[in-house]
N, C-alpha and C. Protein backbone atom coordinates (compact mmCIF):
# COMPACT_ATOMS: atom_id res chain seq x y z
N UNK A 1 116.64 116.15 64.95
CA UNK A 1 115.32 115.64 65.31
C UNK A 1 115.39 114.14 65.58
N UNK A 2 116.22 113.71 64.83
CA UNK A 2 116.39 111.80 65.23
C UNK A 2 116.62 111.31 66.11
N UNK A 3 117.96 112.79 66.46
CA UNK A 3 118.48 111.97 67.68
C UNK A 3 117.44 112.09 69.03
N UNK A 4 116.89 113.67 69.34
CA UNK A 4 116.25 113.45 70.15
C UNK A 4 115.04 112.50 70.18
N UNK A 5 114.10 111.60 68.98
CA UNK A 5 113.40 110.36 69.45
C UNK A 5 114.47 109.97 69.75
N UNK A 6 115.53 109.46 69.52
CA UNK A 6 116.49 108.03 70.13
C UNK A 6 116.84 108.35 71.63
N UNK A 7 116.85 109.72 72.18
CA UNK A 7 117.06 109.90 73.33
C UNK A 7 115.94 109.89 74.13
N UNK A 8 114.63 109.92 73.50
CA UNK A 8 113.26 109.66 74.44
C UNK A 8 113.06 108.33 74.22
N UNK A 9 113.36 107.38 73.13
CA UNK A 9 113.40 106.35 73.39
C UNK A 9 113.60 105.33 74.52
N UNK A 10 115.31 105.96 74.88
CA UNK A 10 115.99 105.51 75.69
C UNK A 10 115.52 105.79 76.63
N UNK A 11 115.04 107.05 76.85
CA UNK A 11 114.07 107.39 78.77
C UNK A 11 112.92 106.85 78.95
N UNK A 12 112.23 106.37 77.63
CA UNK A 12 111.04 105.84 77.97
C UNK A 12 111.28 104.06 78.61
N UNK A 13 112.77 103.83 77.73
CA UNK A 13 112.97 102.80 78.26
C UNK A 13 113.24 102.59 79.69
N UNK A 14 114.43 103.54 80.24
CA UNK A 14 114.92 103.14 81.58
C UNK A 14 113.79 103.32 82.26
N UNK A 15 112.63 104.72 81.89
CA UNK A 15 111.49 104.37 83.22
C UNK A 15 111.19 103.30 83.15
N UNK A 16 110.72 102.35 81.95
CA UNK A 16 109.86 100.85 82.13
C UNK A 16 110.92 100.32 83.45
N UNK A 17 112.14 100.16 82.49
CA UNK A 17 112.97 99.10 83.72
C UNK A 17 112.83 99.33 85.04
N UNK A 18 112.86 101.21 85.28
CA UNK A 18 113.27 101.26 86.49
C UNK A 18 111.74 100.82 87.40
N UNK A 19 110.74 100.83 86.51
CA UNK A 19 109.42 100.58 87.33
C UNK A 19 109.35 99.33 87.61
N UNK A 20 110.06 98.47 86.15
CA UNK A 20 109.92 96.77 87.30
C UNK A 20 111.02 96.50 88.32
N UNK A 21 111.60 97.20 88.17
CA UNK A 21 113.04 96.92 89.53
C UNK A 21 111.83 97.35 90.43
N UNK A 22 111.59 97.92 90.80
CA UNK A 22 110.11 98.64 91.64
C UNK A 22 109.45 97.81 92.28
N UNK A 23 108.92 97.65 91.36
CA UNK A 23 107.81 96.59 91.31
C UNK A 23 108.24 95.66 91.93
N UNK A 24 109.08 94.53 91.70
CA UNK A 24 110.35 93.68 91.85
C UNK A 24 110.33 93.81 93.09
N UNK A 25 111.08 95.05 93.25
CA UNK A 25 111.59 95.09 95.11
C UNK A 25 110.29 94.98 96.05
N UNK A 26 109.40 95.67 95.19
CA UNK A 26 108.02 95.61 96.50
C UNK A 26 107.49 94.31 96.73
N UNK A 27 107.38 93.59 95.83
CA UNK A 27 106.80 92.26 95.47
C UNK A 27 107.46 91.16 96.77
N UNK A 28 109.03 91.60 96.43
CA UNK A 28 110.01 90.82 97.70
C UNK A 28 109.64 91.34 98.87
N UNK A 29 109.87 92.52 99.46
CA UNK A 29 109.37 92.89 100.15
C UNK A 29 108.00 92.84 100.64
N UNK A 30 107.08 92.26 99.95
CA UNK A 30 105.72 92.13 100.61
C UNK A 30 105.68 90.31 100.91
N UNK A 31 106.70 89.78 100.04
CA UNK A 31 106.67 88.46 100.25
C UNK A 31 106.79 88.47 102.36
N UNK A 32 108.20 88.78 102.13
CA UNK A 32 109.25 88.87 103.43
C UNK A 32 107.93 89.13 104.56
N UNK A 33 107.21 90.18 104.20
CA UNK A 33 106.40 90.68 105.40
C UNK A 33 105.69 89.83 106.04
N UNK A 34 104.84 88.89 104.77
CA UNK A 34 103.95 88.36 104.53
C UNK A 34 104.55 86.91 105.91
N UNK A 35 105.58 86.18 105.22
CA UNK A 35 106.40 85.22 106.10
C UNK A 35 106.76 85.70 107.33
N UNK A 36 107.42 87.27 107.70
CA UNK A 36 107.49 87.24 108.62
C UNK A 36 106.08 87.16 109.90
N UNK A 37 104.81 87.82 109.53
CA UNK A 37 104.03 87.72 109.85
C UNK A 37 103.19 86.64 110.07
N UNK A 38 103.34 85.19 109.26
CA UNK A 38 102.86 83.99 109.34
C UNK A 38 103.89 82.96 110.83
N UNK A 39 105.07 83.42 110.96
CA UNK A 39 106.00 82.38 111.90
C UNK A 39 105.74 83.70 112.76
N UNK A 40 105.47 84.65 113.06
CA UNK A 40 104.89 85.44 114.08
C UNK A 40 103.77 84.89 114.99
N UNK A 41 102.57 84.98 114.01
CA UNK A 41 101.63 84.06 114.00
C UNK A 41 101.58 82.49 114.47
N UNK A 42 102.22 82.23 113.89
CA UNK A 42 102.56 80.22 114.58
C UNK A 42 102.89 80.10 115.77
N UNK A 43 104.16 80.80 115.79
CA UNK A 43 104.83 80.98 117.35
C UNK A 43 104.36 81.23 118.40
N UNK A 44 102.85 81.81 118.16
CA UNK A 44 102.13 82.74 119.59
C UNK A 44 101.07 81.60 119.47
């Protein structure tokens, strides 16, 4: 019984992480858009 909390532990953990890697990447990615769309903008 222990071990399996220590093994939901651990999954509850990697989802958190894997949601801010997520998060993370979209965040960059909306930056990028954001810039590319502003020197889009300037240029015209």
């Amino acid at each position: 019984f222990q071990e399996a909390v220590m093994v939901n532990q651990v999954i509850m953990n990697l989802e958190v992480l894997v949601e801010a890697v997520v998060m993370n990447q979209v965040t960059v990615n909306l930056e990028v858009m954001v810039e590319v769309v502003v020197e889009t903008m300037v240029m015209n």
